[in-house]
N, C-alpha and C. Protein backbone atom coordinates (compact mmCIF):
# COMPACT_ATOMS: atom_id res chain seq x y z
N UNK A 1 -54.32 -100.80 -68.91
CA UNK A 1 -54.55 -99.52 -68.24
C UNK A 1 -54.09 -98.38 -69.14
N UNK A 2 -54.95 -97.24 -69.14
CA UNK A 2 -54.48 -95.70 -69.53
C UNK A 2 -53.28 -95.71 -68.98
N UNK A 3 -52.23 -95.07 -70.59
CA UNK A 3 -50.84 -94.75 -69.87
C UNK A 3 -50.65 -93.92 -69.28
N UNK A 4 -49.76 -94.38 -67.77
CA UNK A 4 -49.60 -92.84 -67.07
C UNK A 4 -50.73 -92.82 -65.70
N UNK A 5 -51.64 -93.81 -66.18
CA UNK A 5 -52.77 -93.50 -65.14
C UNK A 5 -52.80 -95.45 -63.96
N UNK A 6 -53.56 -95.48 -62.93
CA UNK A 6 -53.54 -96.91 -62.62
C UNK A 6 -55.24 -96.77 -62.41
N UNK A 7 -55.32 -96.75 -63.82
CA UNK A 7 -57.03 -97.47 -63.50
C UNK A 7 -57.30 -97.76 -65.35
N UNK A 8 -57.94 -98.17 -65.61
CA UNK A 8 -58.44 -98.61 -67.02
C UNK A 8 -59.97 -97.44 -67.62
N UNK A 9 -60.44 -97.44 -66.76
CA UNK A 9 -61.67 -96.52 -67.06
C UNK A 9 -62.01 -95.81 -66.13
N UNK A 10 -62.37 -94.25 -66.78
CA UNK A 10 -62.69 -92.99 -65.67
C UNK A 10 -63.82 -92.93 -66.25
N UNK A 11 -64.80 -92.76 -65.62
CA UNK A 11 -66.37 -92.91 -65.30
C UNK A 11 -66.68 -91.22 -64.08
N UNK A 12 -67.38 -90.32 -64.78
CA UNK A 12 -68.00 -89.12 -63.76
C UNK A 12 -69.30 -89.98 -63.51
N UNK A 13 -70.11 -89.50 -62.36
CA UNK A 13 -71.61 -89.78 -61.96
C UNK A 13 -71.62 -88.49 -61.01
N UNK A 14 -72.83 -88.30 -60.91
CA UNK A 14 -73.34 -87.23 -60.63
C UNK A 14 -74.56 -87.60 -59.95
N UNK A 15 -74.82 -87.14 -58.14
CA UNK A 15 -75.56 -87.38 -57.37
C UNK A 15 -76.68 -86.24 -57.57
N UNK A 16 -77.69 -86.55 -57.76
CA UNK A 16 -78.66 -85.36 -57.77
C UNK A 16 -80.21 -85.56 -56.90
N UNK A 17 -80.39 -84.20 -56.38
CA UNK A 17 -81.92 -84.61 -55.44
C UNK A 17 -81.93 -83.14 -54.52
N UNK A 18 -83.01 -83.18 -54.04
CA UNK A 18 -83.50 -81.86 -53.15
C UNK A 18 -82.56 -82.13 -52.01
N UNK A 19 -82.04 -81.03 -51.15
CA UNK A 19 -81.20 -80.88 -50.10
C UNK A 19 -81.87 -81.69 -48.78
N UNK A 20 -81.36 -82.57 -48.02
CA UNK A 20 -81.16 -83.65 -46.90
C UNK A 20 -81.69 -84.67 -47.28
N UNK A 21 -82.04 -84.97 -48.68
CA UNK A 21 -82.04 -86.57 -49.02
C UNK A 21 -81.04 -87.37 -48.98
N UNK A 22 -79.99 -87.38 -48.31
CA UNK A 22 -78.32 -88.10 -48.18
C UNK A 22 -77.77 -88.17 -49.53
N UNK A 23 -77.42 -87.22 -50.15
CA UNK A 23 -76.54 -87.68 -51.25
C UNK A 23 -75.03 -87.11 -50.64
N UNK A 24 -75.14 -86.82 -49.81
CA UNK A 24 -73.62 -86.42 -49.23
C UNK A 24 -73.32 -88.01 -48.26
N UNK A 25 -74.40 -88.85 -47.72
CA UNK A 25 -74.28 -89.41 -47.17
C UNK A 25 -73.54 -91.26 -48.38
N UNK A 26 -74.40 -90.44 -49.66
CA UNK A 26 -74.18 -91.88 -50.53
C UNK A 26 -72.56 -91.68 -50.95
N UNK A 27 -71.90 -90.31 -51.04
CA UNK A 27 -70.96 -90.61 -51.34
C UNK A 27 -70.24 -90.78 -50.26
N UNK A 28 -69.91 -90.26 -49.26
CA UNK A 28 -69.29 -90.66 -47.56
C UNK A 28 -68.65 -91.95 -47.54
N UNK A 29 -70.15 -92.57 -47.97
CA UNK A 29 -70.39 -94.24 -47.72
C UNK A 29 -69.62 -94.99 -48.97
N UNK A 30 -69.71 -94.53 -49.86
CA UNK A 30 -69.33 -95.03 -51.11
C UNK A 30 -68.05 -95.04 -51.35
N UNK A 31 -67.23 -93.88 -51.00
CA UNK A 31 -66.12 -93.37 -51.18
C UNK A 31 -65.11 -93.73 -49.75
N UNK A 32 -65.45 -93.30 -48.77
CA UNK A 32 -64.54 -92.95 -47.63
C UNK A 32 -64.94 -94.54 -46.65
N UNK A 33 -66.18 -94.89 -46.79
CA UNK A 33 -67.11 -95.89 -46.04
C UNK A 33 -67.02 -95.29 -44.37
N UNK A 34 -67.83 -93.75 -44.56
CA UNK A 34 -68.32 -93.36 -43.59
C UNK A 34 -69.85 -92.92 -43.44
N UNK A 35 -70.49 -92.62 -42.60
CA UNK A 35 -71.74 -92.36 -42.42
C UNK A 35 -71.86 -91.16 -41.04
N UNK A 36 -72.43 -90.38 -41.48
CA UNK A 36 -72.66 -88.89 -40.37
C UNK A 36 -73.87 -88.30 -40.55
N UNK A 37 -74.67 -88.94 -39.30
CA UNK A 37 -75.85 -88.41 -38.90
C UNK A 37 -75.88 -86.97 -38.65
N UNK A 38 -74.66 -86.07 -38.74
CA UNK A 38 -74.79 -85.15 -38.48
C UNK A 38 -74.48 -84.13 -39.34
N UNK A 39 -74.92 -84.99 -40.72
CA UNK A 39 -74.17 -83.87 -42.14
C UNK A 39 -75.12 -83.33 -42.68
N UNK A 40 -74.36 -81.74 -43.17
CA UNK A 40 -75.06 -80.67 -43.46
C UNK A 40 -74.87 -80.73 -44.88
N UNK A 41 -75.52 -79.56 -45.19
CA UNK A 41 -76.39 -79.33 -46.67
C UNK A 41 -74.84 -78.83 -47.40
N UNK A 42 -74.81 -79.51 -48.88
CA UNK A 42 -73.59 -79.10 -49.45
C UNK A 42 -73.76 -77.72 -50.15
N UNK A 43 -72.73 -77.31 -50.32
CA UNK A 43 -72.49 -75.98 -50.60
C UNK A 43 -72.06 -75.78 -51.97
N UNK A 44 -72.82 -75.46 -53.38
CA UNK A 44 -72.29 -75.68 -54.62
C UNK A 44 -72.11 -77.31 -54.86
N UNK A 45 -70.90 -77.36 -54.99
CA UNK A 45 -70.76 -79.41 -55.19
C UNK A 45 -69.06 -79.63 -54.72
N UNK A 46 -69.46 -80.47 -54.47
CA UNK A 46 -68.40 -81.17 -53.79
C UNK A 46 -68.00 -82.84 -54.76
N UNK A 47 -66.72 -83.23 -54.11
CA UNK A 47 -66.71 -84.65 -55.55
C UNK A 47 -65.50 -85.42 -54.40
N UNK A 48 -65.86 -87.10 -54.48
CA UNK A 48 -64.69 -87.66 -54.25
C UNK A 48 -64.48 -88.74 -55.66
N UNK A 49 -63.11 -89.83 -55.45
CA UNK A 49 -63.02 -90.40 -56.27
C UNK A 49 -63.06 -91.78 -55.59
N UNK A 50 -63.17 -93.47 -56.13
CA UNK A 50 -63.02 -94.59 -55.97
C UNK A 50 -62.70 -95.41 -57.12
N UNK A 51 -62.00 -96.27 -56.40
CA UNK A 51 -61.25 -97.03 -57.51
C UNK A 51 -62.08 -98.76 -57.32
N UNK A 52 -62.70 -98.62 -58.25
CA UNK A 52 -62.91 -100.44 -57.71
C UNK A 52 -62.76 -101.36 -58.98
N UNK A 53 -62.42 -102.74 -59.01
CA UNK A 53 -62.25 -103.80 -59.63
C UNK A 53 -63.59 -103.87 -60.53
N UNK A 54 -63.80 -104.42 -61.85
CA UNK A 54 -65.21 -104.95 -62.25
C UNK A 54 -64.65 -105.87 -63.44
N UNK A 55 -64.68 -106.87 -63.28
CA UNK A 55 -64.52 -108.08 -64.16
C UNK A 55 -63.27 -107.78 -64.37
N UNK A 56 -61.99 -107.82 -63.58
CA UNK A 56 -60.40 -107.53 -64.26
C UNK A 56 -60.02 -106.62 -64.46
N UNK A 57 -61.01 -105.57 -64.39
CA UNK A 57 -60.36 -103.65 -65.06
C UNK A 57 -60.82 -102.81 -63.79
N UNK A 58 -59.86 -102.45 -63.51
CA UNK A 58 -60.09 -100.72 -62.20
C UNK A 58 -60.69 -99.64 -63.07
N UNK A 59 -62.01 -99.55 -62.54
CA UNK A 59 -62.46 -98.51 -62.79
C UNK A 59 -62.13 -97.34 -61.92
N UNK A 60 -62.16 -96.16 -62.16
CA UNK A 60 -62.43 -94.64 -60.96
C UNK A 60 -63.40 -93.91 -61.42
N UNK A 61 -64.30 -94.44 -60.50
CA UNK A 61 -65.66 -93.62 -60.62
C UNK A 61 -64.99 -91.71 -59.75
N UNK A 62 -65.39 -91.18 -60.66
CA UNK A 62 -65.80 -89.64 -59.78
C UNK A 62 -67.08 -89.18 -59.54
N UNK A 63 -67.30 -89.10 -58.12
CA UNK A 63 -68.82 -89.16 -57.40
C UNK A 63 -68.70 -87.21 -57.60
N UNK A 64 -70.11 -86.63 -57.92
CA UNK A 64 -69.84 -85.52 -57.83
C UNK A 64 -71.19 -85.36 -57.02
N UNK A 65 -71.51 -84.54 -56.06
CA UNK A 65 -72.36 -84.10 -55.11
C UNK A 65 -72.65 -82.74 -55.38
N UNK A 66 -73.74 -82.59 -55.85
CA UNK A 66 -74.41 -81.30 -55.90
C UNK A 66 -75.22 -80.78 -54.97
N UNK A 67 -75.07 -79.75 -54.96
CA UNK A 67 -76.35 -78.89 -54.16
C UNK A 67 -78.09 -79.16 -54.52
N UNK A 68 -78.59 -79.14 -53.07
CA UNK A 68 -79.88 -79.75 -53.87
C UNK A 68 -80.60 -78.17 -53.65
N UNK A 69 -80.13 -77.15 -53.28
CA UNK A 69 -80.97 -76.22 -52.66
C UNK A 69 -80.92 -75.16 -54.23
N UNK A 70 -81.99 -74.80 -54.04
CA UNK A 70 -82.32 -73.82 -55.93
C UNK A 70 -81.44 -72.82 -55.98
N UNK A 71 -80.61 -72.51 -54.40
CA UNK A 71 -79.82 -71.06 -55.31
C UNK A 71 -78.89 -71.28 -55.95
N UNK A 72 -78.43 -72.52 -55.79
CA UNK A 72 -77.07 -73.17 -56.35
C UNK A 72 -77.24 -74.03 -57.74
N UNK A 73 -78.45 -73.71 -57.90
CA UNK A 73 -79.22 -74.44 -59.62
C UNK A 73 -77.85 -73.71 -60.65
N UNK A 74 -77.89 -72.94 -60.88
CA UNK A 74 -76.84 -72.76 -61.62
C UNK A 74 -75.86 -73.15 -61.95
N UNK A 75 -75.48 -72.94 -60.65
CA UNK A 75 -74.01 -73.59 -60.77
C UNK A 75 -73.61 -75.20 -61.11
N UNK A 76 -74.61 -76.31 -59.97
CA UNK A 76 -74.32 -77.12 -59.92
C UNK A 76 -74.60 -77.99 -61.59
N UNK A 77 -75.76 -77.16 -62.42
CA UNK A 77 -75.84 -77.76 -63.85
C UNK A 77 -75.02 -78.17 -64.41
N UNK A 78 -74.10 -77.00 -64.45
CA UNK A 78 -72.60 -77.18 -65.36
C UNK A 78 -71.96 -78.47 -64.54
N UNK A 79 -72.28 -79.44 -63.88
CA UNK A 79 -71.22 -80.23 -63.62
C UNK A 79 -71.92 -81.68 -63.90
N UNK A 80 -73.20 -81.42 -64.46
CA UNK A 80 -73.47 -82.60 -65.35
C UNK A 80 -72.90 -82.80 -66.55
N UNK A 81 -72.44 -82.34 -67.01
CA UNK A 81 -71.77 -82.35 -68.53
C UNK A 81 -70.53 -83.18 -68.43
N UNK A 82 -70.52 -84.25 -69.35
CA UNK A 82 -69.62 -85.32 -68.86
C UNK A 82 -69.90 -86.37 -68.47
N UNK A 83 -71.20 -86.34 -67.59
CA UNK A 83 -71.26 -87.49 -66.30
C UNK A 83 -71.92 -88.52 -67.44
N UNK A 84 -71.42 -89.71 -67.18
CA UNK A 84 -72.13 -91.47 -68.20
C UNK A 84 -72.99 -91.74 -67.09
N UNK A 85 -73.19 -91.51 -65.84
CA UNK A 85 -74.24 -91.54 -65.16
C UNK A 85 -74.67 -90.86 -64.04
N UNK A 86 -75.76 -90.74 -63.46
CA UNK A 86 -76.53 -89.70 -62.73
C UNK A 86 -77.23 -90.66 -61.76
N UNK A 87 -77.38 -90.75 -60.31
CA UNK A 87 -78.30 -91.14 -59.36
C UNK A 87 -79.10 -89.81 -58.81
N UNK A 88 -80.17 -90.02 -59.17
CA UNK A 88 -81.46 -89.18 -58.79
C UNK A 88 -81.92 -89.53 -57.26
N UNK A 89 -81.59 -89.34 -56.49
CA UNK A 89 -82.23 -88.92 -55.27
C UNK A 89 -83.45 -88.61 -54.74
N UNK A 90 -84.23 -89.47 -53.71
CA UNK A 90 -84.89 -88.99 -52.87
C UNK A 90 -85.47 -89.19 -51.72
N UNK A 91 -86.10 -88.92 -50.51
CA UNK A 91 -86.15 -89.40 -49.24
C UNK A 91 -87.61 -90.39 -49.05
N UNK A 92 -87.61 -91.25 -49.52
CA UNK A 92 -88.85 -92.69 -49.04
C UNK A 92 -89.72 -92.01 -48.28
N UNK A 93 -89.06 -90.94 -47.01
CA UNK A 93 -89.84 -90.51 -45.81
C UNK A 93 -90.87 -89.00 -46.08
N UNK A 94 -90.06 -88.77 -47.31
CA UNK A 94 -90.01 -87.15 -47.31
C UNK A 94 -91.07 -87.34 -49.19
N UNK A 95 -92.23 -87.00 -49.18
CA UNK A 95 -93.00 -87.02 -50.23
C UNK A 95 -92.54 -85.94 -51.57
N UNK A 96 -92.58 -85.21 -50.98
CA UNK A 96 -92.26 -83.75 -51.78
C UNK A 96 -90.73 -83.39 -52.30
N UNK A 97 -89.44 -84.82 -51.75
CA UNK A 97 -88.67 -84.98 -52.35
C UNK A 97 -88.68 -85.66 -53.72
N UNK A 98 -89.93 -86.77 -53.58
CA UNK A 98 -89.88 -87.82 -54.37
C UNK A 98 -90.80 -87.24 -55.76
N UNK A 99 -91.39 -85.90 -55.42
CA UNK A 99 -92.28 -85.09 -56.33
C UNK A 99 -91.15 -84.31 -57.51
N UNK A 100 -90.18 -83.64 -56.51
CA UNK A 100 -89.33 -82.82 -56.93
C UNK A 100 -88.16 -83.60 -58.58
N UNK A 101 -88.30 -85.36 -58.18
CA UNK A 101 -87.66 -85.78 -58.99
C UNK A 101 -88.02 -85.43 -60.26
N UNK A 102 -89.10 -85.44 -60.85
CA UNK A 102 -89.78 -84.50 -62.38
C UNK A 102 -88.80 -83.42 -62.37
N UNK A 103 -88.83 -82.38 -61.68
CA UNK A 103 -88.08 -81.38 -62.27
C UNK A 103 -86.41 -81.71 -62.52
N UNK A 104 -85.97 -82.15 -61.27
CA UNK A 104 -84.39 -82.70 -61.13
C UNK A 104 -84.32 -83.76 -62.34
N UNK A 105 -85.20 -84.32 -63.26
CA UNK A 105 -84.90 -85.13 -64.59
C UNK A 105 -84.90 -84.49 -65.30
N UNK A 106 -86.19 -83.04 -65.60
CA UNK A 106 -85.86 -82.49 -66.46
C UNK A 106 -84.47 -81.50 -66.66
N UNK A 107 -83.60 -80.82 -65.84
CA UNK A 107 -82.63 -80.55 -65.54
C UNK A 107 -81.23 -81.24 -65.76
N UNK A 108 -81.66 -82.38 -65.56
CA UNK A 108 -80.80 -83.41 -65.84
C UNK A 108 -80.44 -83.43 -67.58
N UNK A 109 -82.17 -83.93 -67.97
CA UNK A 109 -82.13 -83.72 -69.65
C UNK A 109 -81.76 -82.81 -70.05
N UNK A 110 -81.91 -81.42 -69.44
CA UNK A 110 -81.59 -80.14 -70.24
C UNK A 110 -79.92 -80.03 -70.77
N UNK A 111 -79.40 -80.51 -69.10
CA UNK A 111 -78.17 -80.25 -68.99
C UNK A 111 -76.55 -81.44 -68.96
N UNK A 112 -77.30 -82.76 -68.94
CA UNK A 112 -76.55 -83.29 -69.32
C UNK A 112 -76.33 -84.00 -70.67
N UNK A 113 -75.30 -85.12 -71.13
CA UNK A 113 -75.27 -85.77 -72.72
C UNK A 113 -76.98 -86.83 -72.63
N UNK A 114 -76.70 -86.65 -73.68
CA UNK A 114 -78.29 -87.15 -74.07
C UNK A 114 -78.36 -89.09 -73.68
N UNK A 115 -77.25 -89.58 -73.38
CA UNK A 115 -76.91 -91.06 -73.67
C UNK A 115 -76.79 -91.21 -71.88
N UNK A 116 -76.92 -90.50 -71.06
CA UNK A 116 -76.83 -90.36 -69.73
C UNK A 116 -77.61 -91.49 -69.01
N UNK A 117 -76.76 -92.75 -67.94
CA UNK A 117 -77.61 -93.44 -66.98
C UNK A 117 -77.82 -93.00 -66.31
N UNK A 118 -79.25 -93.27 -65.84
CA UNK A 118 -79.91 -92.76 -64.36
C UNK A 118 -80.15 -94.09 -63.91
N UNK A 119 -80.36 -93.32 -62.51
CA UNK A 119 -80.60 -94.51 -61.38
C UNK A 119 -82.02 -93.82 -60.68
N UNK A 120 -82.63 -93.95 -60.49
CA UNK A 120 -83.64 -93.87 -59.25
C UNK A 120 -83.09 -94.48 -58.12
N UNK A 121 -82.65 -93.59 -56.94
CA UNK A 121 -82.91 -94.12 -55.73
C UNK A 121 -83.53 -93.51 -54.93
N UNK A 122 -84.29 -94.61 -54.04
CA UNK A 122 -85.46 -93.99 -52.64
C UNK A 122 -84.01 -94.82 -51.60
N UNK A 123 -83.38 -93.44 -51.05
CA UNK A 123 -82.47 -93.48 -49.52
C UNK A 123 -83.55 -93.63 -48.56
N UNK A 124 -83.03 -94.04 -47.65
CA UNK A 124 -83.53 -93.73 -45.92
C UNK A 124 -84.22 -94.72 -46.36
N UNK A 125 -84.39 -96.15 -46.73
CA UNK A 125 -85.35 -97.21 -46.63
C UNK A 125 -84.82 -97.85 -45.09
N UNK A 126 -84.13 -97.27 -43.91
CA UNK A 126 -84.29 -97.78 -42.93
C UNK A 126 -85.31 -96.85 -42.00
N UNK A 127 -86.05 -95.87 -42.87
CA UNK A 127 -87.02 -95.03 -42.43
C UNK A 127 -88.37 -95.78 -42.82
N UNK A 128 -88.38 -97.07 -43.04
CA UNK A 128 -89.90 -97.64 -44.32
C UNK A 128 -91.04 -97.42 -43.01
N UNK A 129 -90.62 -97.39 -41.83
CA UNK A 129 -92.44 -97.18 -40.71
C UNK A 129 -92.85 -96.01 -40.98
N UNK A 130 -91.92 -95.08 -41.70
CA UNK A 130 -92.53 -93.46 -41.90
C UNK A 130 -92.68 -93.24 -43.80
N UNK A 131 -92.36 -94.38 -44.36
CA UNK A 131 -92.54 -94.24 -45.53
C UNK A 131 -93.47 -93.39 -46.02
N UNK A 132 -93.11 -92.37 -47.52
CA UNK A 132 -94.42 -91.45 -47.38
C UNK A 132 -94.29 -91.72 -49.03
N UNK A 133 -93.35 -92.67 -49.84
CA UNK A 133 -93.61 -92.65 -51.19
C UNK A 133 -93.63 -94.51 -51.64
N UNK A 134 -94.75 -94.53 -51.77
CA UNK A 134 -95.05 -96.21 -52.36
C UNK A 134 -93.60 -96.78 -53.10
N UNK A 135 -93.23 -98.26 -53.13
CA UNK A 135 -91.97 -98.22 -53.42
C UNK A 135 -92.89 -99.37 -55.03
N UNK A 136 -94.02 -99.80 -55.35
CA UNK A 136 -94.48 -99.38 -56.41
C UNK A 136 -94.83 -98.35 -57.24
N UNK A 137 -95.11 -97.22 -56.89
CA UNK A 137 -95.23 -96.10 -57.54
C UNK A 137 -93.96 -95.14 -58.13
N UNK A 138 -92.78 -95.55 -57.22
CA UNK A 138 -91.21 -94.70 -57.91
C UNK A 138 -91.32 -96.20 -58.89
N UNK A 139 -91.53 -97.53 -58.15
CA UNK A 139 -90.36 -98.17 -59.80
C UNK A 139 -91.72 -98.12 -60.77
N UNK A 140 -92.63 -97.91 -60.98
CA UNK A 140 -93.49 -97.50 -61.96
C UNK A 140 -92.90 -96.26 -62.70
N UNK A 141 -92.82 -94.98 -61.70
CA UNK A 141 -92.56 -93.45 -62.44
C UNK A 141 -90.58 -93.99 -63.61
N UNK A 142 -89.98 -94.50 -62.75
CA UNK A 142 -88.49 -95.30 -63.42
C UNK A 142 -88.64 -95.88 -64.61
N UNK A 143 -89.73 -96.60 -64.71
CA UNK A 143 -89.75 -97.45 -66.22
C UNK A 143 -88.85 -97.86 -66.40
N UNK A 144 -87.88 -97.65 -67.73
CA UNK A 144 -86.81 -97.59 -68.17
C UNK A 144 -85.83 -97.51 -67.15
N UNK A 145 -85.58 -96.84 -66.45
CA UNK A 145 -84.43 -95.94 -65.64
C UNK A 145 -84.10 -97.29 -64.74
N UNK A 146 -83.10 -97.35 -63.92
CA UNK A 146 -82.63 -98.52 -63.28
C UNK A 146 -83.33 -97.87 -61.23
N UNK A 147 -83.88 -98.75 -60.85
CA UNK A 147 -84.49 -97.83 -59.24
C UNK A 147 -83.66 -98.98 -58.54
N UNK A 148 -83.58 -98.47 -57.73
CA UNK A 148 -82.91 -98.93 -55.91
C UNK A 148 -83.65 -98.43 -55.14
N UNK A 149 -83.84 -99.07 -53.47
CA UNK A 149 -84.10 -98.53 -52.54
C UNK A 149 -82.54 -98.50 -51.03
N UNK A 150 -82.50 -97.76 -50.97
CA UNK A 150 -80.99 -97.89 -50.10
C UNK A 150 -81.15 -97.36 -48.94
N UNK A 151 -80.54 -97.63 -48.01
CA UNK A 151 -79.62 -96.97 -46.39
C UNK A 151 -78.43 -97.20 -45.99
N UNK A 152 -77.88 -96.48 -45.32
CA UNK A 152 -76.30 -97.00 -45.74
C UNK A 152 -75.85 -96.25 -44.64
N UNK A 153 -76.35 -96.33 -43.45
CA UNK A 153 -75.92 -96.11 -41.84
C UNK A 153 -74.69 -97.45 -41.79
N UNK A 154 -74.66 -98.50 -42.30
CA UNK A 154 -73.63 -99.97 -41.96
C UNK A 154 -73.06 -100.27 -43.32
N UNK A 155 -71.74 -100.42 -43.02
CA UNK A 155 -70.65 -100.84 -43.77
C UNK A 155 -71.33 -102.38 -44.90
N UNK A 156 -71.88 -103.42 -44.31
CA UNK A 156 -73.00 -104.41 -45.60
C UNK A 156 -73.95 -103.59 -45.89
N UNK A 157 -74.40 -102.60 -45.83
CA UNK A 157 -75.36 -102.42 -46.76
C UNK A 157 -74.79 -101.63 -48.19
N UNK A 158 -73.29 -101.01 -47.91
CA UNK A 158 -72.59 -100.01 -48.69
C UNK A 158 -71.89 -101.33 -49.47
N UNK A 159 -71.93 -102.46 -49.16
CA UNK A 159 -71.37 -103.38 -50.08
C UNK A 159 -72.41 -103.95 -50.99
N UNK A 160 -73.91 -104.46 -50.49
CA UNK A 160 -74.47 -104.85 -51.11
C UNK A 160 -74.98 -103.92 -52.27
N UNK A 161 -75.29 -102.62 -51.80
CA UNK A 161 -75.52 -101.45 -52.75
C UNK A 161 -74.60 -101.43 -54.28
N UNK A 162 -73.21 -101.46 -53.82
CA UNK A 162 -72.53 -101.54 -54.57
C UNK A 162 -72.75 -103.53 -55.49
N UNK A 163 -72.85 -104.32 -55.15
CA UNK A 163 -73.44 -105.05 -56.07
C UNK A 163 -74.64 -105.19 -56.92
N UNK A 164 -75.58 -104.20 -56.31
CA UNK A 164 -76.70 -103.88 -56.75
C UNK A 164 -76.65 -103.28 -58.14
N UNK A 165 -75.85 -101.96 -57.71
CA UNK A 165 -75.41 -101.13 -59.23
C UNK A 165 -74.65 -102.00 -60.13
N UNK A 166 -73.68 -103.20 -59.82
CA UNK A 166 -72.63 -103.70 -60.86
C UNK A 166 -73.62 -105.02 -61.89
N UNK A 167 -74.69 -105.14 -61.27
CA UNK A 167 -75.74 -106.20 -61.77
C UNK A 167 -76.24 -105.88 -62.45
């Protein structure tokens, strides 16, 4: 372990996507292992931390939650800088979230290190009867990039998720 510290590796990530695609909900779940149907749009960015095990070493991931709404484009840029990885966001249900990801990559590229993981995720896959984005057509647009499809209303799905990413 880092002296002074009780974890071995600090890891930033950085949640990114248009406003009510749950990225307040991925960290909730991720971090606290809560879920609130009744959460509002973040304001600038917000961040928690988690500590978890991976082959013998504590990592602490810092989840950072950005604003998905454009007036807060500014601001929230500057808090890619740093991040070793990025989950891109968007709503399965909601089309014009899953459009918006082009720009939110290029943003990403502009503004974060060039060596940056992304994730593709399509949230709300417990929305799939209203599905409005083919779940061939995101892991096509991903290529390269690592895709998930997630929901995370229940405590197993916030576990399996999390094995998903460690694979």
């Amino acid at each position: 372990m880092a002296e002074g510290s009780n974890y071995d590796y600090l890891f930033k990530v950085v949640l990114i996507g248009d406003s009510g695609v749950g990225k307040s909900n991925l960290l909730s779940r991720f971090t606290r292992n809560e879920f609130n149907l009744e959460s509002k749009s973040t304001i600038g960015v917000e961040f928690a931390t988690r500590s978890i095990n991976v082959d013998g070493k504590t990592v602490k991931a810092q989840i950072w939650d950005t604003a998905g709404q454009e007036r807060y484009r500014a601001i929230t840029s500057a808090y890619y800088r740093g991040a070793v990885g990025a989950l891109l966001v968007y709503d399965i249900a909601k089309h014009a979230t899953y459009v918006n990801v082009t720009r939110w990559l290029k943003e990403l590229r502009d503004h974060a290190d060039s060596n940056i993981v992304i994730m593709l995720v399509g949230n709300k896959s417990d929305l799939k009867h209203l599905r409005a984005v083919p779940t061939d057509e995101a892991k096509a647009f991903s290529g390269a990039q690592l895709f998930i499809l997630r929901s995370l209303p229940s405590a197993d799905q916030k576990r399996q998720w999390r094995m998903d990413c460690h694979s």
